[in-house]
PDB file of N, CA and C in Angstrom:
ATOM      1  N   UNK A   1      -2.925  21.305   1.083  1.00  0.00           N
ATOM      2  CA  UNK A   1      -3.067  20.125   0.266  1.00  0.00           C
ATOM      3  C   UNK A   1      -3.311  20.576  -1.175  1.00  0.00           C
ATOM      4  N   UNK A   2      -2.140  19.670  -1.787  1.00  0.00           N
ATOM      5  CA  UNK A   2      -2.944  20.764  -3.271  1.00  0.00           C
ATOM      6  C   UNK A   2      -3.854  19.362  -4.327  1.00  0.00           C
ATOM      7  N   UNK A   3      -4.053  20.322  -5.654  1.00  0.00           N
ATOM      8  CA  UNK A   3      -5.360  19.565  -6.185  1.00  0.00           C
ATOM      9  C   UNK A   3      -5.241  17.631  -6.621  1.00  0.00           C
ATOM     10  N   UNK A   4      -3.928  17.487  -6.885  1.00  0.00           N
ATOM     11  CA  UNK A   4      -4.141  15.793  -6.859  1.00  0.00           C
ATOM     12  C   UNK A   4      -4.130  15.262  -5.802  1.00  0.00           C
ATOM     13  N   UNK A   5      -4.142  15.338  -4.420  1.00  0.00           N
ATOM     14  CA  UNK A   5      -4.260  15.207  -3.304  1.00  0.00           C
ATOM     15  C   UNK A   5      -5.380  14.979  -2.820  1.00  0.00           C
ATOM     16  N   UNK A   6      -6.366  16.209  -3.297  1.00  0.00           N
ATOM     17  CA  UNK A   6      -7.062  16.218  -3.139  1.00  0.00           C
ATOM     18  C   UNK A   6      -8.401  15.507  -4.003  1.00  0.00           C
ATOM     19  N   UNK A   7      -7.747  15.254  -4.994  1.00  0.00           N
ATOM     20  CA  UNK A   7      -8.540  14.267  -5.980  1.00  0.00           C
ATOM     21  C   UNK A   7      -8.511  12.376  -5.437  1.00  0.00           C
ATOM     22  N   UNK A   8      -7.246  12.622  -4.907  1.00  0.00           N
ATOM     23  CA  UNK A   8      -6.434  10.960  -4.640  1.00  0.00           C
ATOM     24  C   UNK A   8      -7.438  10.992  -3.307  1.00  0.00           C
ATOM     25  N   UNK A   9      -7.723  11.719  -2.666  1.00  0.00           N
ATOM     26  CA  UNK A   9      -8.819  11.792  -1.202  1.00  0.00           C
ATOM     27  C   UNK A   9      -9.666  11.503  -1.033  1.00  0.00           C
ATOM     28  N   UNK A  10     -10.534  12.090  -2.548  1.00  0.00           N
ATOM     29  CA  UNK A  10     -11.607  12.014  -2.766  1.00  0.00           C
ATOM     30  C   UNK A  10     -12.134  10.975  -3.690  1.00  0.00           C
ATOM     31  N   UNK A  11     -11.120   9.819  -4.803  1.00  0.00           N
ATOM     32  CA  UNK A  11     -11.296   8.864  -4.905  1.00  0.00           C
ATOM     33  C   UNK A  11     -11.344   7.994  -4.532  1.00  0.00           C
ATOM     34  N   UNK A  12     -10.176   7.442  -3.262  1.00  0.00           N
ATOM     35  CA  UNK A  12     -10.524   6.900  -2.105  1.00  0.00           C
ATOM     36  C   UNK A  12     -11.280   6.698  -1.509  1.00  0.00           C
ATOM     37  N   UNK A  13     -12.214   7.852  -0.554  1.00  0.00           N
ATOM     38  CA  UNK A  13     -13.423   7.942  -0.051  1.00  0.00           C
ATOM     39  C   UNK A  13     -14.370   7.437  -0.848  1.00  0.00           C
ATOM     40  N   UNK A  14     -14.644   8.089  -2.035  1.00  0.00           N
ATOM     41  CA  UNK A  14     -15.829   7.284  -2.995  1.00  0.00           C
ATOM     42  C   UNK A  14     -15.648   5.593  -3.529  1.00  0.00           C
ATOM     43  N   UNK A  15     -14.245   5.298  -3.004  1.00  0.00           N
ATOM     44  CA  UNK A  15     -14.379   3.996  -3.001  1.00  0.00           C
ATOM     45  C   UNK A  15     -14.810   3.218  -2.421  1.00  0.00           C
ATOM     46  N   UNK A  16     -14.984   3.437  -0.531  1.00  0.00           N
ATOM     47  CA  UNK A  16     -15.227   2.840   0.535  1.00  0.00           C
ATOM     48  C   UNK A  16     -16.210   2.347   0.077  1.00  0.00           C
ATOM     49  N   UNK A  17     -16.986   1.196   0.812  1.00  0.00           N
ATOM     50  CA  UNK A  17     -17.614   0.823   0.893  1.00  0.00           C
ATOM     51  C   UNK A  17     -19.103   1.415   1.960  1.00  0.00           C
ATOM     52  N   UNK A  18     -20.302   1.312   1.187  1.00  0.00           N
ATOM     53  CA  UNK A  18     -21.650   2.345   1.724  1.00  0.00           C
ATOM     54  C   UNK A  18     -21.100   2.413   3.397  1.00  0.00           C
ATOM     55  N   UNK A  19     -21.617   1.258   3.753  1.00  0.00           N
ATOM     56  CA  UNK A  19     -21.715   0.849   5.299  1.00  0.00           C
ATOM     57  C   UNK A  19     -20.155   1.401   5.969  1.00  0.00           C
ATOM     58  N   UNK A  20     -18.799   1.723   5.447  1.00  0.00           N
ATOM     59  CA  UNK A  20     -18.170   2.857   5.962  1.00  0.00           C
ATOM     60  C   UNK A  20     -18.535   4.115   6.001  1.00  0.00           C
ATOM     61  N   UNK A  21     -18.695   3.980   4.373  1.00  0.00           N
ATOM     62  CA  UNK A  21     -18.906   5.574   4.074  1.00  0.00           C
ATOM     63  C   UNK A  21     -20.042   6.189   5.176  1.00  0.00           C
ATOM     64  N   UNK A  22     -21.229   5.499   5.782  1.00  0.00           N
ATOM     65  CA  UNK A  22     -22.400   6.110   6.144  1.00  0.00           C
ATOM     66  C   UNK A  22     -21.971   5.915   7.824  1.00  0.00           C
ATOM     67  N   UNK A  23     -21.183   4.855   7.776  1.00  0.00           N
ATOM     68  CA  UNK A  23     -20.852   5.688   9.500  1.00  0.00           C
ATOM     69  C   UNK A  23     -20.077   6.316  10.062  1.00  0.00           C
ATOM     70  N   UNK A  24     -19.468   7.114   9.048  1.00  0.00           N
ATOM     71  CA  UNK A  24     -18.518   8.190   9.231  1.00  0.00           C
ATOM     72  C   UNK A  24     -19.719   9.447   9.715  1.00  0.00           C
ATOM     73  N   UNK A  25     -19.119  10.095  10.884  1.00  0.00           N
ATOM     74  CA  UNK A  25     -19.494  11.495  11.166  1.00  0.00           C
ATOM     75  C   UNK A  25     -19.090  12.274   9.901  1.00  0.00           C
ATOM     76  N   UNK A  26     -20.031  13.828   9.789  1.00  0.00           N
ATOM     77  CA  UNK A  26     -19.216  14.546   8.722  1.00  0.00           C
ATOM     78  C   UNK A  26     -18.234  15.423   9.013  1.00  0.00           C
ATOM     79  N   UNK A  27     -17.864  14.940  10.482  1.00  0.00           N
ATOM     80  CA  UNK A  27     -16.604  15.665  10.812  1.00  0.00           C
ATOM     81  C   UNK A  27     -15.371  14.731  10.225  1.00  0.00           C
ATOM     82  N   UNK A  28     -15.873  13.372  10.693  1.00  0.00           N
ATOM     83  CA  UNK A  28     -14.318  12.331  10.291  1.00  0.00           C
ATOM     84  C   UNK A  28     -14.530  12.497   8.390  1.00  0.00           C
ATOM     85  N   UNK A  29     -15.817  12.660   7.846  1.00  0.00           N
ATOM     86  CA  UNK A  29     -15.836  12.287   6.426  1.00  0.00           C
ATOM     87  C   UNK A  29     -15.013  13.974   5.845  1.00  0.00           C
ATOM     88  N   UNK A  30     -14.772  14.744   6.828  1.00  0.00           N
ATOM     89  CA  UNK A  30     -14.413  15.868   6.432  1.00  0.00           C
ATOM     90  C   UNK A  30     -12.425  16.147   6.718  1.00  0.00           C
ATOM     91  N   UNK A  31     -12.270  14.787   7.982  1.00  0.00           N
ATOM     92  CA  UNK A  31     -10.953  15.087   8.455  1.00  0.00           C
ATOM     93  C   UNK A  31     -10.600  14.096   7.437  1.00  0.00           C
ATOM     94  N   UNK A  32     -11.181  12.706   6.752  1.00  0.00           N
ATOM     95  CA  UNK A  32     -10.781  11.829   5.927  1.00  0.00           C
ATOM     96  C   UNK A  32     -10.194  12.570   4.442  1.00  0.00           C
ATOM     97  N   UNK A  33     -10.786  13.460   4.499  1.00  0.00           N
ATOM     98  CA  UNK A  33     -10.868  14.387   2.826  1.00  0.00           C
ATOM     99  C   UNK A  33      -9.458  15.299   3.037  1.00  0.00           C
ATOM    100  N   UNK A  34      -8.997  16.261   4.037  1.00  0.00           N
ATOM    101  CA  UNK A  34      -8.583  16.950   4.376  1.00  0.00           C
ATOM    102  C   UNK A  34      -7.403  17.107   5.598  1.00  0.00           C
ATOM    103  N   UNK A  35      -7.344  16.343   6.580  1.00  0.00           N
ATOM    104  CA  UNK A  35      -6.916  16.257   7.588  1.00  0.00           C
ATOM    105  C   UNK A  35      -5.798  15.838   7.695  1.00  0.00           C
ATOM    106  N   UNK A  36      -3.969  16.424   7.820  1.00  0.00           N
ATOM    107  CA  UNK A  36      -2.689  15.837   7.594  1.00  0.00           C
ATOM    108  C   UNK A  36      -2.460  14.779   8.728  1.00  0.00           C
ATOM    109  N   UNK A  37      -3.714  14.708   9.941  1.00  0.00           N
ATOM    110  CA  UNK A  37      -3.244  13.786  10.689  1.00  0.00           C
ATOM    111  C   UNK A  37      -5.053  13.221  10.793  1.00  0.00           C
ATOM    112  N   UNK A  38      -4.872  11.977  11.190  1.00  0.00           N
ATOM    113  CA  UNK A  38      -6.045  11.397  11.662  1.00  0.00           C
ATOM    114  C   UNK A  38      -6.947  11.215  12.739  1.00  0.00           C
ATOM    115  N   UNK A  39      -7.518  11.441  13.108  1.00  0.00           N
ATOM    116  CA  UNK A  39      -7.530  11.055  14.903  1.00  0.00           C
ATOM    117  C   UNK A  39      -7.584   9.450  15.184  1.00  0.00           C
ATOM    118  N   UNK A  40      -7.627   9.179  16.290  1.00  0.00           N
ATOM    119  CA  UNK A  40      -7.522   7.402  16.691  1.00  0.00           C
ATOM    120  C   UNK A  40      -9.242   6.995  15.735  1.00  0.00           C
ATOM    121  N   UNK A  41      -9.814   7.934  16.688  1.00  0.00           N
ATOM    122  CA  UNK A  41     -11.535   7.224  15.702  1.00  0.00           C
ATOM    123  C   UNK A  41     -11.699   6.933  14.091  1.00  0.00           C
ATOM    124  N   UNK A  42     -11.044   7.753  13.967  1.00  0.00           N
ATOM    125  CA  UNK A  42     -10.890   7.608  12.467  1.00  0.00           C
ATOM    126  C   UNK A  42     -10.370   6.394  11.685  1.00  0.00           C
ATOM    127  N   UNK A  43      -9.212   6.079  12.313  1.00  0.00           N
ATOM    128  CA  UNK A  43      -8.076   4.848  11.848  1.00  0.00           C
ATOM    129  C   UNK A  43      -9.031   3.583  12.626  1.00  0.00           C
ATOM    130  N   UNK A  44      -9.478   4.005  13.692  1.00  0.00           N
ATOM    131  CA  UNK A  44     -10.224   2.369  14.119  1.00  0.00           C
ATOM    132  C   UNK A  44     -11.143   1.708  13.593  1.00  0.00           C
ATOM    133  N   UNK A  45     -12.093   2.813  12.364  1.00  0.00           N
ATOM    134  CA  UNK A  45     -13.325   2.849  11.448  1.00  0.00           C
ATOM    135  C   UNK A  45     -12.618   2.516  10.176  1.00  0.00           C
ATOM    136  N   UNK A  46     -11.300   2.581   9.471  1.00  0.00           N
ATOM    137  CA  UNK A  46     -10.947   2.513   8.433  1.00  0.00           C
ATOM    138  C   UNK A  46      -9.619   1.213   8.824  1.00  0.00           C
ATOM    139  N   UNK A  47      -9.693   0.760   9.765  1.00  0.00           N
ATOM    140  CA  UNK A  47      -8.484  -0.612   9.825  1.00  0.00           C
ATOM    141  C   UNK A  47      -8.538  -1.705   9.065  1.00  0.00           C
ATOM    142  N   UNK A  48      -9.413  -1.508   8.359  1.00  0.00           N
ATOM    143  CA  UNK A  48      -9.219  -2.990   7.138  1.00  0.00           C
ATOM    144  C   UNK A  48      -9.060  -2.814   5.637  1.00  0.00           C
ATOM    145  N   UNK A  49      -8.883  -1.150   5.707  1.00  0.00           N
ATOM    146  CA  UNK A  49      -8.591  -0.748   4.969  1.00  0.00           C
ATOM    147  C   UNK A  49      -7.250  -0.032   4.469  1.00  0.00           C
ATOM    148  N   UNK A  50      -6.500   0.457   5.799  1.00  0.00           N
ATOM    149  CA  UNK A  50      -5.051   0.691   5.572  1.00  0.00           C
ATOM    150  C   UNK A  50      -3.914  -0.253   5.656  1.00  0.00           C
ATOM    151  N   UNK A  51      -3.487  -0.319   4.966  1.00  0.00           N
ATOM    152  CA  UNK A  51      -1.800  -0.820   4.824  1.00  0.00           C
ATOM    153  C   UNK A  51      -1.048  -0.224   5.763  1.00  0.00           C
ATOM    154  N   UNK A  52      -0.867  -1.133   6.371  1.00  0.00           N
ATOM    155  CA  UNK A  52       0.866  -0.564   7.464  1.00  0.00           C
ATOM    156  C   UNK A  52       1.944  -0.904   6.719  1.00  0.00           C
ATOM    157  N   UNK A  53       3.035   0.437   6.634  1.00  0.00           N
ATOM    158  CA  UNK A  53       4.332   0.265   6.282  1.00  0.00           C
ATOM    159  C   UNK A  53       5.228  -0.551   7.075  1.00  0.00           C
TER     160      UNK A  53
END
């Protein structure tokens, strides 16, 4: 992943809202930052927040 990627990741995240942000494990807050795929837990904690194509 290179560095605007990783900026676009990490603005995102600091956007969420507390009560996401704080019930993320720091494994998902680490696969959210980093991770080319998601796991299911992840996407079921962030569904009102993604856009489907």
């Amino acid at each position: 992943m290179d560095k605007k990627q990783e900026k676009v990741r990490l603005e995102a995240y600091e956007s969420l809202p507390p009560v996401i942000k704080e019930g993320l494990t720091p494994e998902e807050k680490e696969m959210f930052l980093t991770a080319e795929e998601w796991p299911d837990s992840l996407f079921a904690k962030m569904d009102e927040f993604i856009v489907k194509e």
